[in-house]
C-alpha atoms as a PDB file:
ATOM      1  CA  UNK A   1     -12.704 -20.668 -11.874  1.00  0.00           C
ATOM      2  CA  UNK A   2     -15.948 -21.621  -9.661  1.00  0.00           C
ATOM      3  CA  UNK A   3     -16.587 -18.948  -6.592  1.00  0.00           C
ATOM      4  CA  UNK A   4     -17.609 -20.304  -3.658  1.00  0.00           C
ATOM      5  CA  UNK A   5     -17.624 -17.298  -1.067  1.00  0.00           C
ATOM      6  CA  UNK A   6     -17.572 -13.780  -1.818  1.00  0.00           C
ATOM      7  CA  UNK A   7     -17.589 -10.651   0.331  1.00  0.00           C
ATOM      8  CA  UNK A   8     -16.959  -7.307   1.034  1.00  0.00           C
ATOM      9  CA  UNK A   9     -14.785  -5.826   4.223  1.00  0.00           C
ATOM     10  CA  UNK A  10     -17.039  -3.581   5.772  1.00  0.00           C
ATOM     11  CA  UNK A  11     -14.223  -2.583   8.833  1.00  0.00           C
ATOM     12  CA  UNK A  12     -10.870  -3.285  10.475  1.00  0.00           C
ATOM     13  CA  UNK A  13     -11.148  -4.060  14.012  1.00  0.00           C
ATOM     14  CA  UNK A  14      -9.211  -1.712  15.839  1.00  0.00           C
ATOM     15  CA  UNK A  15      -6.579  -4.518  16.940  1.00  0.00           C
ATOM     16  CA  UNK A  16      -5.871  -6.301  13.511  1.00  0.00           C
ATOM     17  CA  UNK A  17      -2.652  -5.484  13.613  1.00  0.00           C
ATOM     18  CA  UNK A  18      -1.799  -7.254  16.618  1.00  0.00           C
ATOM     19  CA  UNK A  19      -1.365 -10.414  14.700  1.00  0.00           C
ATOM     20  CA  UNK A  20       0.706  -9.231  11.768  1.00  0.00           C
ATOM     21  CA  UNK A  21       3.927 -10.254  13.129  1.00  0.00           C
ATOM     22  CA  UNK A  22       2.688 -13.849  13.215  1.00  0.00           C
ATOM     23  CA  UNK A  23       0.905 -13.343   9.474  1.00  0.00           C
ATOM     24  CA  UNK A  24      -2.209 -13.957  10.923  1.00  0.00           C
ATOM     25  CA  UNK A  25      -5.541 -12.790  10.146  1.00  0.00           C
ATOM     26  CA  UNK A  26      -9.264 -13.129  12.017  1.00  0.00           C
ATOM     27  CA  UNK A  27     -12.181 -12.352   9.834  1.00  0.00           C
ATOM     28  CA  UNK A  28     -15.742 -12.677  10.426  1.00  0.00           C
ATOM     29  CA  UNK A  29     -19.047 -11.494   9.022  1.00  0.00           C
ATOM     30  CA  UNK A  30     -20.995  -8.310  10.246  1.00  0.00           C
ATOM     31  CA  UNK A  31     -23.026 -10.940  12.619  1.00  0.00           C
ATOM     32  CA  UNK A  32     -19.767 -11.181  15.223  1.00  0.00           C
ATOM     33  CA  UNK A  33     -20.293  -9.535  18.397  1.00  0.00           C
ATOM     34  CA  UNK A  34     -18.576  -5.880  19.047  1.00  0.00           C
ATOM     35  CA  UNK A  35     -15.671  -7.714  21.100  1.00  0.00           C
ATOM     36  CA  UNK A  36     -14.534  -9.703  18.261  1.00  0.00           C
ATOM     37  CA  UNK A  37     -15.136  -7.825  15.220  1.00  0.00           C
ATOM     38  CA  UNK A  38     -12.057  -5.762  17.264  1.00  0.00           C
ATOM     39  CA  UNK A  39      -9.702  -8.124  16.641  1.00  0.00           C
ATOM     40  CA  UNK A  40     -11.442  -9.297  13.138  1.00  0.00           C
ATOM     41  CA  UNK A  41     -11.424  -7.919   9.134  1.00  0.00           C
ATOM     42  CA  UNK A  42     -15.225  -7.683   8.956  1.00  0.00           C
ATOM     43  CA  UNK A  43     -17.141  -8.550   6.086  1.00  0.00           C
ATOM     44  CA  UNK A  44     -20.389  -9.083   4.326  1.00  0.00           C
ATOM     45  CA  UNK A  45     -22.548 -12.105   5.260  1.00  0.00           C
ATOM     46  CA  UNK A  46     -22.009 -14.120   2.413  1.00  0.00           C
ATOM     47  CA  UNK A  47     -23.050 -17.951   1.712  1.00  0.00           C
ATOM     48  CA  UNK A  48     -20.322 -20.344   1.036  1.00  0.00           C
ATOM     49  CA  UNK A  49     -21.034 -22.357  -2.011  1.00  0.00           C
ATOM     50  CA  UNK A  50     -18.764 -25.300  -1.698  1.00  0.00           C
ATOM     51  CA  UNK A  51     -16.334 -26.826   0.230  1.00  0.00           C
ATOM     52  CA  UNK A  52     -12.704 -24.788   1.306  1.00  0.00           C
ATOM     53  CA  UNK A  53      -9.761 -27.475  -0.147  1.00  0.00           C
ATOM     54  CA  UNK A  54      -6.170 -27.693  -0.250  1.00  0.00           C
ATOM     55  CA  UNK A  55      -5.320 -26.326  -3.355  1.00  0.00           C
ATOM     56  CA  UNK A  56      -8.236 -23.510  -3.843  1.00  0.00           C
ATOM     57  CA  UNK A  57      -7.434 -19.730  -4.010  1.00  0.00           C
ATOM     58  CA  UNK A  58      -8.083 -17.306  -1.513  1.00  0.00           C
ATOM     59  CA  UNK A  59      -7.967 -13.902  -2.715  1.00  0.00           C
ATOM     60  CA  UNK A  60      -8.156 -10.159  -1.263  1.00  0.00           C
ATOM     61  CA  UNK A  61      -8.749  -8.406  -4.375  1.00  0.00           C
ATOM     62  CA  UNK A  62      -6.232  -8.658  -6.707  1.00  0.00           C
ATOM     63  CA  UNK A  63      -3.827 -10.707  -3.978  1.00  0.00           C
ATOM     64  CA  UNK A  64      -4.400 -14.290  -4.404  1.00  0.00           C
ATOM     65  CA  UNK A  65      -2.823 -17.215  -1.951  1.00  0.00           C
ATOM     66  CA  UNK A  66      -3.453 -20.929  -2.433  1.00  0.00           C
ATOM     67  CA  UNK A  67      -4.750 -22.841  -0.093  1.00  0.00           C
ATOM     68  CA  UNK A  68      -2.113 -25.287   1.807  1.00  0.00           C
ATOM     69  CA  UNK A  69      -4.281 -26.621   5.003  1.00  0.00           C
ATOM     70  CA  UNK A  70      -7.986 -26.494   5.978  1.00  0.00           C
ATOM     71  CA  UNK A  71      -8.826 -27.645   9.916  1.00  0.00           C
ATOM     72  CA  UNK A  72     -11.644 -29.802  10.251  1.00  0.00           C
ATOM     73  CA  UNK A  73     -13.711 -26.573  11.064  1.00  0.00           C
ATOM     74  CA  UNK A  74     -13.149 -23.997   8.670  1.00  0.00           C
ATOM     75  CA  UNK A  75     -15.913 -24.894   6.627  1.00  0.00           C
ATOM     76  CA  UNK A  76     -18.252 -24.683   9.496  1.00  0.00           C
ATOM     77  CA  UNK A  77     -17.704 -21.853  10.497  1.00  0.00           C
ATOM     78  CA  UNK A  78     -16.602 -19.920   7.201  1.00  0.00           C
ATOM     79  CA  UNK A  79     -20.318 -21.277   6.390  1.00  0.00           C
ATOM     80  CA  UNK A  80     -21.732 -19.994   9.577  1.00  0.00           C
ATOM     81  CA  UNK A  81     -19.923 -16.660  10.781  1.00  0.00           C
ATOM     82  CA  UNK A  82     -17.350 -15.894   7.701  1.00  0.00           C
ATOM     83  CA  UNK A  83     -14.905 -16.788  10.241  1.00  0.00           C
ATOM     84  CA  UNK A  84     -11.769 -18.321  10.163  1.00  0.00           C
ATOM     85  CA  UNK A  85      -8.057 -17.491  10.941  1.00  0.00           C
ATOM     86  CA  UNK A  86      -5.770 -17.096   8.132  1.00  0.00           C
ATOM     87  CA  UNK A  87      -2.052 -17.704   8.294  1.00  0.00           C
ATOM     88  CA  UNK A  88       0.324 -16.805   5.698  1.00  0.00           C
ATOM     89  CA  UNK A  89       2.473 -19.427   6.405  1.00  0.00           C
ATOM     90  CA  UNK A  90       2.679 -22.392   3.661  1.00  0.00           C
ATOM     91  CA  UNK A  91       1.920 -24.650   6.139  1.00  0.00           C
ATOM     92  CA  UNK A  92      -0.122 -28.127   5.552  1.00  0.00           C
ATOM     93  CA  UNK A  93      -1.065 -28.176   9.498  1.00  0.00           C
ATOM     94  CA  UNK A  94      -1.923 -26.384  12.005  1.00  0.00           C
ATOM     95  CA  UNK A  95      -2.984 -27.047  15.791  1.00  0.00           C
ATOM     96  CA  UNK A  96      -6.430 -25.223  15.770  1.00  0.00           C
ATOM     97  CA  UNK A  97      -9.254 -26.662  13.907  1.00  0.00           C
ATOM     98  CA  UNK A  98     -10.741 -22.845  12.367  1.00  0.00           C
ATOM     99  CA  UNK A  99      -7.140 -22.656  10.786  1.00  0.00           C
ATOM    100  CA  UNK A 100      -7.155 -22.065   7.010  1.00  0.00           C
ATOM    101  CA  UNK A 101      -3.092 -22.074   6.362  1.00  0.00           C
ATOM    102  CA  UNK A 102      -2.171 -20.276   2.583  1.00  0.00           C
ATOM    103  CA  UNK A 103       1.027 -19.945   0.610  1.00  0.00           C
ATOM    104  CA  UNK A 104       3.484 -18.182   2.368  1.00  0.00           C
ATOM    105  CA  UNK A 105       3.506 -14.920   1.052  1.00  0.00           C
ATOM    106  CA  UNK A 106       3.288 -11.124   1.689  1.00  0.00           C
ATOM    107  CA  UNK A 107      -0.117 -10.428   3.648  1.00  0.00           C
ATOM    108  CA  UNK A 108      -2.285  -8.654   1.790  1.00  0.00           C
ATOM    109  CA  UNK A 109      -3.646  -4.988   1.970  1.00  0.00           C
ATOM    110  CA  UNK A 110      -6.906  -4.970   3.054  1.00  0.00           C
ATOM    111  CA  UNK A 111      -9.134  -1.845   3.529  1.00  0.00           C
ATOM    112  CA  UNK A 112     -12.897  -1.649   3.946  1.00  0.00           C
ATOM    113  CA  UNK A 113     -14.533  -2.094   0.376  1.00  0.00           C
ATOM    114  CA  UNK A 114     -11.576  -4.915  -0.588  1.00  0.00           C
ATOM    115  CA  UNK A 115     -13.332  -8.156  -1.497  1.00  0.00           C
ATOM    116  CA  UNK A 116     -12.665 -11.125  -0.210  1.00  0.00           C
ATOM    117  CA  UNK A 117     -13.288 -14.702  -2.455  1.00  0.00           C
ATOM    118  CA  UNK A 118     -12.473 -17.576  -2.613  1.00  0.00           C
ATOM    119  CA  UNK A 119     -12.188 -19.515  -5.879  1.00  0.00           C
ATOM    120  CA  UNK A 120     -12.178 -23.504  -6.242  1.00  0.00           C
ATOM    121  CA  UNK A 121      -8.640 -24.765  -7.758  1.00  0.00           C
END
């Protein structure tokens, strides 16, 4: 399978968790200001290499989720900032445009050193 994006969690924002119960995660690369990498997984700056589709695999290490929606920003700003918000929710829509929606599925584990990639389908 072809990587596109790969990167390494560098921290857990201190509020993460605040979105669990909604299987929601925020990441973003290093470049985030303090405020948000708070509510963010952090990662590596890392150039994405493609284009994010339905149907291409998201994976936290070992913990892989295909890819059921992409909003019509996600590869904007995956490319710019690493940043989108992931829901574990199988959906094929979603109301906010830096949605990437993925199989719905036990969130992963993340921890700083887990990489994040995303491979095309």
């Amino acid at each position: 399978m072809e990587t596109i994006y790969e990167s390494k969690v560098t921290a857990i924002g201190a509020d993460v968790d605040m979105f669990v119960d909604e299987k929601m995660m925020i990441i973003f690369n290093e470049t985030a200001p303090k405020d948000l990498q708070d509510i963010a997984v952090v990662h590596t700056v890392a150039q994405l290499k493609g284009t994010i589709e339905i149907g291409d695999i998201l994976s936290f290490d070992d913990q892989s989720y295909q890819v059921t929606f992409v909003g019509n920003k996600v590869n904007e700003t995956v490319g710019e900032l690493g940043h989108c918000t992931i829901v574990f929710n199988g959906e094929k829509y979603a109301d906010l445009p830096g949605t990437l929606c993925v199989e719905n599925k036990e969130m992963p584990v993340v921890s700083v050193a887990t990489i994040i990639t995303i491979h095309k389908a």
